[in-house]
C-alpha atoms as a PDB file:
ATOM      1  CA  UNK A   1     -38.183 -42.950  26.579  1.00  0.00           C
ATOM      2  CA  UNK A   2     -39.219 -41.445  23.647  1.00  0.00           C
ATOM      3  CA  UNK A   3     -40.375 -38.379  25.004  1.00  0.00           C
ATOM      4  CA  UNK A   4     -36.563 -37.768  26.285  1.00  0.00           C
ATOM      5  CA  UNK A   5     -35.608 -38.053  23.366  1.00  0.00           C
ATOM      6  CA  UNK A   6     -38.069 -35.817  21.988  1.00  0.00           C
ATOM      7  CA  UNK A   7     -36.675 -32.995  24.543  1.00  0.00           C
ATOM      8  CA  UNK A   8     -32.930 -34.015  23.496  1.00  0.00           C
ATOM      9  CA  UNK A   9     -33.631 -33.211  19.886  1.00  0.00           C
ATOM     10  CA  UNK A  10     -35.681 -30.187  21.061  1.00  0.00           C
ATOM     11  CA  UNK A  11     -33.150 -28.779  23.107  1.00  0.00           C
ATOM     12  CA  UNK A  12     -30.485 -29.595  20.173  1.00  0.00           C
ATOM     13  CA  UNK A  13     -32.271 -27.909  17.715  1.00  0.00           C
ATOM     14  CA  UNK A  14     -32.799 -24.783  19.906  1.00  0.00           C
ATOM     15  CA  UNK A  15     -29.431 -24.665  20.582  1.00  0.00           C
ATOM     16  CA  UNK A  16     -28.330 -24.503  17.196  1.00  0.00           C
ATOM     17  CA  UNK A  17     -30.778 -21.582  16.422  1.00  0.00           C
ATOM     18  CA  UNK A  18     -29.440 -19.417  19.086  1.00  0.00           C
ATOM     19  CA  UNK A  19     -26.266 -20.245  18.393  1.00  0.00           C
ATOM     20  CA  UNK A  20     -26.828 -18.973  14.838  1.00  0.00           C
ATOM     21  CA  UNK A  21     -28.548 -15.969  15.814  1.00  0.00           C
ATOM     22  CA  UNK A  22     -25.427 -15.171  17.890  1.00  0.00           C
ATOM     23  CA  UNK A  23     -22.636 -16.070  16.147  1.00  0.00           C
ATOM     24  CA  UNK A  24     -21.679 -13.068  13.748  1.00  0.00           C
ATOM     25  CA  UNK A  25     -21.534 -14.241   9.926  1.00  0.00           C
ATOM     26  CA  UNK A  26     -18.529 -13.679   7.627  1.00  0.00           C
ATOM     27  CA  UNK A  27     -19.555 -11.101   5.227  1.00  0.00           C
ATOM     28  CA  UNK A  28     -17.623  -9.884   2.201  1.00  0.00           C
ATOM     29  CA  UNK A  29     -16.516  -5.819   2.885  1.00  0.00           C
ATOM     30  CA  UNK A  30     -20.298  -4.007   1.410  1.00  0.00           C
ATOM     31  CA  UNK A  31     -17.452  -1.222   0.531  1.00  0.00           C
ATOM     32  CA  UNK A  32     -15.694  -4.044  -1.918  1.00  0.00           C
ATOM     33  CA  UNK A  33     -19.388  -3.819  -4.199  1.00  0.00           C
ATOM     34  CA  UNK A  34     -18.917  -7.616  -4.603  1.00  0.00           C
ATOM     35  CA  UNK A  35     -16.231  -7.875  -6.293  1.00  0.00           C
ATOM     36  CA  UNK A  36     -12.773 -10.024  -4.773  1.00  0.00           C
ATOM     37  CA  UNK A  37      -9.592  -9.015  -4.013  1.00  0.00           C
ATOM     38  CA  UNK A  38      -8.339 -10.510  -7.015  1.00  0.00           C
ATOM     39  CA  UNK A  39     -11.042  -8.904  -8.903  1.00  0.00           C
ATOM     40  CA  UNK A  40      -9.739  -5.186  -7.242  1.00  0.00           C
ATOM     41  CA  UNK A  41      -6.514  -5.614  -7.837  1.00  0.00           C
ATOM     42  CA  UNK A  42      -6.935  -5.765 -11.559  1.00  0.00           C
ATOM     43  CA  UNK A  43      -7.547  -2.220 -10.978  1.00  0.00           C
ATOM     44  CA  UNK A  44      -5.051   0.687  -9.931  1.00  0.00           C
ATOM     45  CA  UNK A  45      -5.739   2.824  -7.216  1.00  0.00           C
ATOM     46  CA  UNK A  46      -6.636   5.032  -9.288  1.00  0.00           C
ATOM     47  CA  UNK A  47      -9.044   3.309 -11.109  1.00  0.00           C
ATOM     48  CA  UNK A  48     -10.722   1.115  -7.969  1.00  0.00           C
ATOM     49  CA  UNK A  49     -11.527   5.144  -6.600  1.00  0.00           C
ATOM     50  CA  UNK A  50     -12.929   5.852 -10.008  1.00  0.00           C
ATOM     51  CA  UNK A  51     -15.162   2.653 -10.233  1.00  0.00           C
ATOM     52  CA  UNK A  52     -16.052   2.988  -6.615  1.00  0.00           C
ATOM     53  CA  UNK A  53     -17.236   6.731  -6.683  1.00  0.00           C
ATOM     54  CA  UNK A  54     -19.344   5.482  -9.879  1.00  0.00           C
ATOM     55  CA  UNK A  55     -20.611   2.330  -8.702  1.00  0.00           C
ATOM     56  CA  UNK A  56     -21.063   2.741  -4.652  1.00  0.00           C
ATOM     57  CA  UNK A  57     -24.851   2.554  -3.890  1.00  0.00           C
ATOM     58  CA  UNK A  58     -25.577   4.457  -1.339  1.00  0.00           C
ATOM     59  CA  UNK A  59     -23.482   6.972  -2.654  1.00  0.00           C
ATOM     60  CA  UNK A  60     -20.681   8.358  -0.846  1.00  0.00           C
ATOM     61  CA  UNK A  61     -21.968  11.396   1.113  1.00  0.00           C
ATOM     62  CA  UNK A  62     -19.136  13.933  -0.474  1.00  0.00           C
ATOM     63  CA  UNK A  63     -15.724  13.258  -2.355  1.00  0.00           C
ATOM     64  CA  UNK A  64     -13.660  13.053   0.400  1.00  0.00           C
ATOM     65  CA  UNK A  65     -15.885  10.175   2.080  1.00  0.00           C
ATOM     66  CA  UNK A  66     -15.833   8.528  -1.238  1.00  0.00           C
ATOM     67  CA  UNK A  67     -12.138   8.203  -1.888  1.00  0.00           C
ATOM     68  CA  UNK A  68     -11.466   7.028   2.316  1.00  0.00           C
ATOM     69  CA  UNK A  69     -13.654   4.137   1.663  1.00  0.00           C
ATOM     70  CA  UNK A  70     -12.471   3.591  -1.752  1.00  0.00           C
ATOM     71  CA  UNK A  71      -8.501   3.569  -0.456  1.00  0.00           C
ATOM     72  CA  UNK A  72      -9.539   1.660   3.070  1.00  0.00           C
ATOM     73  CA  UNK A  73     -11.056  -1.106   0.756  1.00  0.00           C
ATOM     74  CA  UNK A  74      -8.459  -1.171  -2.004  1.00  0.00           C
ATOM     75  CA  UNK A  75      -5.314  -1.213   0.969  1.00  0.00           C
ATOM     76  CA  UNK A  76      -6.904  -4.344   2.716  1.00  0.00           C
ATOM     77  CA  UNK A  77      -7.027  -6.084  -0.500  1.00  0.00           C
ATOM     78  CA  UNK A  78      -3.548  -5.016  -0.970  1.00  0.00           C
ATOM     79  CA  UNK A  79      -2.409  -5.862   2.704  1.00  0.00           C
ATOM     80  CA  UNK A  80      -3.666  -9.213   2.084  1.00  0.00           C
ATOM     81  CA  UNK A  81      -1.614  -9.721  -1.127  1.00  0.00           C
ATOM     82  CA  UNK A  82       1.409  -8.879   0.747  1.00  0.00           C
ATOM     83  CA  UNK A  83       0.768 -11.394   3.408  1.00  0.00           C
ATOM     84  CA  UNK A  84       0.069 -14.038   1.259  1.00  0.00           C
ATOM     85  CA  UNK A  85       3.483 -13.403  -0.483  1.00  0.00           C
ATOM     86  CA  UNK A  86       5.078 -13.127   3.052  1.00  0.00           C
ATOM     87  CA  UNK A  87       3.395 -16.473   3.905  1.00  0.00           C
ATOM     88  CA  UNK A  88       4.519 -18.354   1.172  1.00  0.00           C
ATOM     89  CA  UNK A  89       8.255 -16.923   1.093  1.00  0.00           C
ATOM     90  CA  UNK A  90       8.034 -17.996   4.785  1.00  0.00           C
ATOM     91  CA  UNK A  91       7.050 -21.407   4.162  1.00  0.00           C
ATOM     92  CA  UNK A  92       9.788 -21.811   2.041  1.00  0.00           C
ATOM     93  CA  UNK A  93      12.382 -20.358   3.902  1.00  0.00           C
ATOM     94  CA  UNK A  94      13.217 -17.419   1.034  1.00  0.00           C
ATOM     95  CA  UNK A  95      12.229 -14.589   2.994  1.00  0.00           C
ATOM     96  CA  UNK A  96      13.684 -12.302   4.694  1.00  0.00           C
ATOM     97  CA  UNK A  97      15.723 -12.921   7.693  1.00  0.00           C
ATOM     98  CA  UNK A  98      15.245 -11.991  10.938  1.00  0.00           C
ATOM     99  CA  UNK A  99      17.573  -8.945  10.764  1.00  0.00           C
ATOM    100  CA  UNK A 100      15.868  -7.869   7.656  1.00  0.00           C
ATOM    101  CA  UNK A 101      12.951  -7.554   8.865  1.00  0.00           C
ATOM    102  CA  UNK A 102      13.906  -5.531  12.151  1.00  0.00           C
ATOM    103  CA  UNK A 103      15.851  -3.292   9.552  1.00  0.00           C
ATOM    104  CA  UNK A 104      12.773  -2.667   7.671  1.00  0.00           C
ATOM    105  CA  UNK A 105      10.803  -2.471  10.615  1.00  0.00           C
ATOM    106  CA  UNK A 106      12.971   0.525  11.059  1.00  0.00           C
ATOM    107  CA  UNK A 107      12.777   1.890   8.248  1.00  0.00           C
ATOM    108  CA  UNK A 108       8.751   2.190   8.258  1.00  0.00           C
ATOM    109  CA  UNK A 109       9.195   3.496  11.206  1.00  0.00           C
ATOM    110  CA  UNK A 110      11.219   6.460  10.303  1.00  0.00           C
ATOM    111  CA  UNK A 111       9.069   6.528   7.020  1.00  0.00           C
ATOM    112  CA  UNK A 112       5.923   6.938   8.934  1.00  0.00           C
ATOM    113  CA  UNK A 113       7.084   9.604  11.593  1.00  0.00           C
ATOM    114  CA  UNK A 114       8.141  11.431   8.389  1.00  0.00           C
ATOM    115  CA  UNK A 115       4.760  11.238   6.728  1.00  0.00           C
ATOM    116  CA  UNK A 116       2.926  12.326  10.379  1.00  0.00           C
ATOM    117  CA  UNK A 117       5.000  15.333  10.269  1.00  0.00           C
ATOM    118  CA  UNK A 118       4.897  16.319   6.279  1.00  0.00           C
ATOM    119  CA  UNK A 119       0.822  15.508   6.273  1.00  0.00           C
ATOM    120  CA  UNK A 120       0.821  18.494   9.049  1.00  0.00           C
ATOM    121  CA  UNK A 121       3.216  20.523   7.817  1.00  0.00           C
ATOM    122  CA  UNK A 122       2.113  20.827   4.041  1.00  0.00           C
ATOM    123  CA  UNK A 123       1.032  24.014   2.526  1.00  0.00           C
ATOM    124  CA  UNK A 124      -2.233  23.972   3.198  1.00  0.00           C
ATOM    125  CA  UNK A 125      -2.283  20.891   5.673  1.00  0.00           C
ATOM    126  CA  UNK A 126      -3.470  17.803   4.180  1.00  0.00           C
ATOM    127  CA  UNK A 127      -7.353  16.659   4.626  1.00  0.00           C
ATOM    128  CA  UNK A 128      -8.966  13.399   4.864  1.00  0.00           C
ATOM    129  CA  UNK A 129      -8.827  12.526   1.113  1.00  0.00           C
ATOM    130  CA  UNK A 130      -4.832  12.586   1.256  1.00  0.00           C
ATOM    131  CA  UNK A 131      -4.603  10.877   4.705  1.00  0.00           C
ATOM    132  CA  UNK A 132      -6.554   8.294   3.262  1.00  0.00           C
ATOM    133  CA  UNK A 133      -4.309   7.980  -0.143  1.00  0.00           C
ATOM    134  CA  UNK A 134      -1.476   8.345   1.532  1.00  0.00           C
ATOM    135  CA  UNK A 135      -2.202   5.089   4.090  1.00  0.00           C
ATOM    136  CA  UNK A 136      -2.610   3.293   0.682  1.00  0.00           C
ATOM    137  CA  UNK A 137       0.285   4.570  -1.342  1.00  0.00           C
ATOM    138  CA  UNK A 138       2.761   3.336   1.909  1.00  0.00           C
ATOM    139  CA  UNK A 139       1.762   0.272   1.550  1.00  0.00           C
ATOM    140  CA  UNK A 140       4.573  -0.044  -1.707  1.00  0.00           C
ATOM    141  CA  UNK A 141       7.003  -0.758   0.185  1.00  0.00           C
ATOM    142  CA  UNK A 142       5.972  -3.761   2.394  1.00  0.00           C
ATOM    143  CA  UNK A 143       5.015  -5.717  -0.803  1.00  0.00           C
ATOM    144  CA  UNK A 144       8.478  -4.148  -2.338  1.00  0.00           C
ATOM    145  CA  UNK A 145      10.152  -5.642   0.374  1.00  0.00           C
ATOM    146  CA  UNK A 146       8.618  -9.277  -0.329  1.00  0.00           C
ATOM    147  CA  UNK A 147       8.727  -8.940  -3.595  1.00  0.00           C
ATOM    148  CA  UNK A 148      12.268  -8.436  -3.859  1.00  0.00           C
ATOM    149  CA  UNK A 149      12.922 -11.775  -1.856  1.00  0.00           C
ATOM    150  CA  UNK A 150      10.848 -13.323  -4.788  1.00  0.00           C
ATOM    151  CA  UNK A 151      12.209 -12.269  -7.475  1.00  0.00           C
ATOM    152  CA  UNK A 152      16.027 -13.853  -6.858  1.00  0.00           C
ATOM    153  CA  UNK A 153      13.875 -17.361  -6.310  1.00  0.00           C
ATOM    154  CA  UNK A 154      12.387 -17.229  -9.663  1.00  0.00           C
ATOM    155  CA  UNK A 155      14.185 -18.566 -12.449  1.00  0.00           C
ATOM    156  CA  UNK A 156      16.244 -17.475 -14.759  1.00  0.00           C
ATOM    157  CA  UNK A 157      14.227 -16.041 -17.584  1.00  0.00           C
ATOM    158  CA  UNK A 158      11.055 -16.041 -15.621  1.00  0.00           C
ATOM    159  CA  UNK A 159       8.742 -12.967 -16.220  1.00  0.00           C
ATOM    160  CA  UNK A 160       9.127 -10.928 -12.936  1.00  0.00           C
ATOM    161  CA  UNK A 161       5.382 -11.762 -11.387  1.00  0.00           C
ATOM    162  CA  UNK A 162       4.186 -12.914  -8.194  1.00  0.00           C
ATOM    163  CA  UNK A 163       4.010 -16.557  -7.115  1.00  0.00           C
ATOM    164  CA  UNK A 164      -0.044 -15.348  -5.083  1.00  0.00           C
ATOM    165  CA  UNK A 165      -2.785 -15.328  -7.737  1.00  0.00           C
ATOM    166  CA  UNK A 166      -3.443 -11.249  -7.007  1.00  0.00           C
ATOM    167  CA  UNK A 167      -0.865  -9.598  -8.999  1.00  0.00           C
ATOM    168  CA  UNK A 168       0.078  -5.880  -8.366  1.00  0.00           C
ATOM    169  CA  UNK A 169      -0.785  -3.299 -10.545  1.00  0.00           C
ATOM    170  CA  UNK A 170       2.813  -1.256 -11.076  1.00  0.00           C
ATOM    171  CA  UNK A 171       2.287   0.870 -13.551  1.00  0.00           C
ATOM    172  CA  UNK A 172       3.762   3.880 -11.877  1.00  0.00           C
ATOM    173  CA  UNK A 173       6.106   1.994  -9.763  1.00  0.00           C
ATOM    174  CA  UNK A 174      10.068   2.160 -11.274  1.00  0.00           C
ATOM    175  CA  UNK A 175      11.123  -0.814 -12.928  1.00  0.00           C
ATOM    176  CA  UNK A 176      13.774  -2.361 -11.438  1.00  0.00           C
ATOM    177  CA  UNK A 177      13.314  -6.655 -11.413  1.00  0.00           C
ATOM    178  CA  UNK A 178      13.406  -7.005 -15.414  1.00  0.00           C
ATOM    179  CA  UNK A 179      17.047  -6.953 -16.841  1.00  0.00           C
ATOM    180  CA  UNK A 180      17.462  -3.603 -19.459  1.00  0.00           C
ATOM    181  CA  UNK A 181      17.691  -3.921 -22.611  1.00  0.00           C
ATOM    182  CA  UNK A 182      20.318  -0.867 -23.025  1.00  0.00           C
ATOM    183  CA  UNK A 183      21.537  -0.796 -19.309  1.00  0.00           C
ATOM    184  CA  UNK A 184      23.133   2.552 -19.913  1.00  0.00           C
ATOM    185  CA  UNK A 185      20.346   3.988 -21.274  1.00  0.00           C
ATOM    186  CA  UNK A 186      17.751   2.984 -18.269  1.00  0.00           C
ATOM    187  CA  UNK A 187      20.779   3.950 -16.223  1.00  0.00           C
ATOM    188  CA  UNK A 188      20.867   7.192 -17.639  1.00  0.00           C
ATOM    189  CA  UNK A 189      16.769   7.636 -17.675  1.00  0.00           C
ATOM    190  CA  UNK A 190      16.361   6.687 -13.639  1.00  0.00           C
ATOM    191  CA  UNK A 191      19.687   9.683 -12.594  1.00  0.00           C
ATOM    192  CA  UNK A 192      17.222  12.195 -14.689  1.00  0.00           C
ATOM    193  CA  UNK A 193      14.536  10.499 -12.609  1.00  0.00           C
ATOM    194  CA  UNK A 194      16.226  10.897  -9.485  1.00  0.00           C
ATOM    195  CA  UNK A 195      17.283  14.618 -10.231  1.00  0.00           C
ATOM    196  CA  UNK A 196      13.478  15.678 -11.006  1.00  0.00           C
ATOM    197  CA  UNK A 197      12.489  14.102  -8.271  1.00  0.00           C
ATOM    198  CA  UNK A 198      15.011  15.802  -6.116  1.00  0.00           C
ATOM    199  CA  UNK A 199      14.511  19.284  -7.463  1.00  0.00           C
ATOM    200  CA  UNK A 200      10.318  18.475  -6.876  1.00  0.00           C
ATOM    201  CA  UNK A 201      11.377  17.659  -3.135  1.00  0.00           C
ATOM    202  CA  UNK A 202      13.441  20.687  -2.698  1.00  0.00           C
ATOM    203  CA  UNK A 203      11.189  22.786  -4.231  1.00  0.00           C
ATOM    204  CA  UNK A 204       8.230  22.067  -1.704  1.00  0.00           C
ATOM    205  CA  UNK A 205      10.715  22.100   1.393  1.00  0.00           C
ATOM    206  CA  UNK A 206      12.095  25.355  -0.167  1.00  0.00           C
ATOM    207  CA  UNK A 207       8.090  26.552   0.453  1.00  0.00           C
ATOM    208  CA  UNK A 208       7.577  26.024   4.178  1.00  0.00           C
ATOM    209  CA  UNK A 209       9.071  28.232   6.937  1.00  0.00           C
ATOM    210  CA  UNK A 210      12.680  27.435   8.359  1.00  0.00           C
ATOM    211  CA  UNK A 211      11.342  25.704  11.349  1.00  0.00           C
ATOM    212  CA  UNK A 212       9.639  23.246   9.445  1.00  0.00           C
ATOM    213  CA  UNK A 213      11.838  23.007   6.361  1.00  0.00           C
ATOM    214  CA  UNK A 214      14.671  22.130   8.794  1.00  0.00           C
ATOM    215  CA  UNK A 215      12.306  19.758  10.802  1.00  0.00           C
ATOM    216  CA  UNK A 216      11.046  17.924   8.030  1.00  0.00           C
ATOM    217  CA  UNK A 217      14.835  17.582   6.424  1.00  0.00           C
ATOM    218  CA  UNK A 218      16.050  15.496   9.397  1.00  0.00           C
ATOM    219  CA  UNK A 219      12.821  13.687   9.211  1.00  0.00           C
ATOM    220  CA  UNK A 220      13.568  12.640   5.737  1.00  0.00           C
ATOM    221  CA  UNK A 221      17.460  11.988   6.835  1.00  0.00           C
ATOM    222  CA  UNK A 222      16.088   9.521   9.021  1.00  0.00           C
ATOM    223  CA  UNK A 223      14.500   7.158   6.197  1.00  0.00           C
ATOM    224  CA  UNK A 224      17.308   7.158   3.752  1.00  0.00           C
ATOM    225  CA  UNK A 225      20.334   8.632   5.834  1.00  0.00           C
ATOM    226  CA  UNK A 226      20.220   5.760   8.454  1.00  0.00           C
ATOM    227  CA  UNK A 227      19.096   2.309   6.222  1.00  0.00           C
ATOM    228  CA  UNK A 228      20.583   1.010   3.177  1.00  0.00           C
ATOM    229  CA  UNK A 229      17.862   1.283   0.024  1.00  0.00           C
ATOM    230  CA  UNK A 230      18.963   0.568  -3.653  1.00  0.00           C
ATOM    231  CA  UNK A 231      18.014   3.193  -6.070  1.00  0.00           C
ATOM    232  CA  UNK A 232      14.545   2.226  -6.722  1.00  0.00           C
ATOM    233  CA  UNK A 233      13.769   2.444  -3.063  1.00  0.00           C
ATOM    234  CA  UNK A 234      15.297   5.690  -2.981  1.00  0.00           C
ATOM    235  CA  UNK A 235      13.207   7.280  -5.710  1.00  0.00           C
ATOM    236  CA  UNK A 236      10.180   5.520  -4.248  1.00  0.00           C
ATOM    237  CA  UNK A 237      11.051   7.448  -1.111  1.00  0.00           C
ATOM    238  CA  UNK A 238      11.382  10.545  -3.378  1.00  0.00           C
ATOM    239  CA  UNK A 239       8.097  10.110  -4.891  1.00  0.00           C
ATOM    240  CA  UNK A 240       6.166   9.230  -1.868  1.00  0.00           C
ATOM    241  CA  UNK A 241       7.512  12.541  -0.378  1.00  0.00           C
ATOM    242  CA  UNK A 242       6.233  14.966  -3.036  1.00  0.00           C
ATOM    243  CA  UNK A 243       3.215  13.096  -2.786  1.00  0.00           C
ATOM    244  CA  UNK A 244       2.313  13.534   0.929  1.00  0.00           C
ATOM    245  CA  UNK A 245       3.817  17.492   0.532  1.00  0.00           C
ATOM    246  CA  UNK A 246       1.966  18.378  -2.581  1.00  0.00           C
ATOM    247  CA  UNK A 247      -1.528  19.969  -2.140  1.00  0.00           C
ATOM    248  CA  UNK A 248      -4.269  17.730  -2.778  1.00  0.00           C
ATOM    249  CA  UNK A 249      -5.357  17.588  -6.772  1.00  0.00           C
ATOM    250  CA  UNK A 250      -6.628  15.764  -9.742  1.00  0.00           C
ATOM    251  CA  UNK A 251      -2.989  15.265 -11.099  1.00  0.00           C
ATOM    252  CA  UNK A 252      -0.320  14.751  -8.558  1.00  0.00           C
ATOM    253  CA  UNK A 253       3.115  14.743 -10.107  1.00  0.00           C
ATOM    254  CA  UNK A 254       3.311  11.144  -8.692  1.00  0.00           C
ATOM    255  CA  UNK A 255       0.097   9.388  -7.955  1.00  0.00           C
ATOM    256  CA  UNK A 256      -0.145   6.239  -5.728  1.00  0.00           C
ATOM    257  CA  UNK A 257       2.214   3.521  -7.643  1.00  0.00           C
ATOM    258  CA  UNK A 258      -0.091   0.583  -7.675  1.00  0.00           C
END
């Protein structure tokens, strides 16, 4: 008897062993350099690439290596901000509805057939670093989205933040959820906004051949011509434009906006 039971704790144990040796452990991203999420998102963009290009061991291989892996590790963080907003709004039935979301669905659609065709048709066509930045600065307007559901749920007064514990870092983004102190003024500052950034825009369509000026015109006609945006969409639209148009440098005229 007690030698079966021997072979039953035996066999138990061995069981577990494999089954450890098997079963594939949850590791943090190594591209993260052990920091969180929330620890990330204290960062920019901008400043997550920096730390990352200073702090990666190995080291990146070459620049445009280091700033994929920088953006790929920064975008999950920020995908998984978004979710968590999209969770909670969910949960308490605040989000958007159904039709919303098809209409955005739509819209990021027509937003990312426009970026497939300006990434290939910019003068010269964009490399790996800006394919990489520009996967991460698209992901505005998913959280924008979201975070526009949240803001009419918080209460009067209430400093326009997120409800999740990682909050955004919008220092480039427009302002649009806290009330203006001289609403002519701000109205005033985001036209001349608008106009630079339309004049920008035109100016780098103005630089490609006819065939793709005219192809990337209806592109952009599809994003803004066929769904309703407020203003601050628009000019994120605007700005998102020049970015994936403009040749690849140390200053962009409008960096990624988180």
């Amino acid at each position: 008897m007690r030698a079966a039971i021997r072979v039953v704790v035996l066999l138990s144990v061995v069981t577990r062993i494999a089954s450890a040796q098997t079963t594939p452990k949850h590791r943090l991203d190594p591209d993260r350099l052990g920091l969180t999420c929330v620890d990330i998102l204290k960062m920019s963009s901008t400043e997550w690439v920096a730390y990352f290009a200073d702090k990666a061991q190995p080291p990146a291989a070459d620049k445009a290596s280091e700033v994929t892996r920088a953006a790929a590790a920064y975008g999950k963080c920020y995908d998984a901000k978004t979710d968590q907003l999209a969770a909670s709004l969910a949960k308490s039935g605040k989000g958007p509805s159904k039709a919303a979301r098809a209409d955005f669905a739509s819209f990021e659609a027509a937003l990312r057939a426009f970026t497939e065709k300006a990434l290939a048709d910019a003068q010269p066509p964009a490399d790996t670093q800006k394919h990489a930045l520009a996967a991460l600065y698209e992901k505005q307007f998913r959280y924008d989205l979201y975070h526009g559901y949240e803001l009419k749920i918080l209460p009067p007064g209430s400093p326009a933040k997120s409800m999740t514990s990682m909050a955004p870092a919008d220092a480039n983004r427009p302002a649009t959820a806290a009330p203006a102190q001289n609403p002519g003024r701000k109205a005033s500052v985001e036209t001349d906004e608008m106009s630079k950034a339309k004049n920008r825009f035109g100016e780098l369509l103005g630089a490609l051949p006819d065939e793709k000026l005219h192809e990337l015109h209806a592109s952009f006609g599809a994003i803004l011509g066929l769904h309703e945006v407020d203003e601050a969409t628009t000019l994120a639209v605007y700005r998102y434009a020049i970015f994936l148009l403009e040749p690849t440098s140390e200053h962009p005229s409008y960096p990624p906006p988180f």
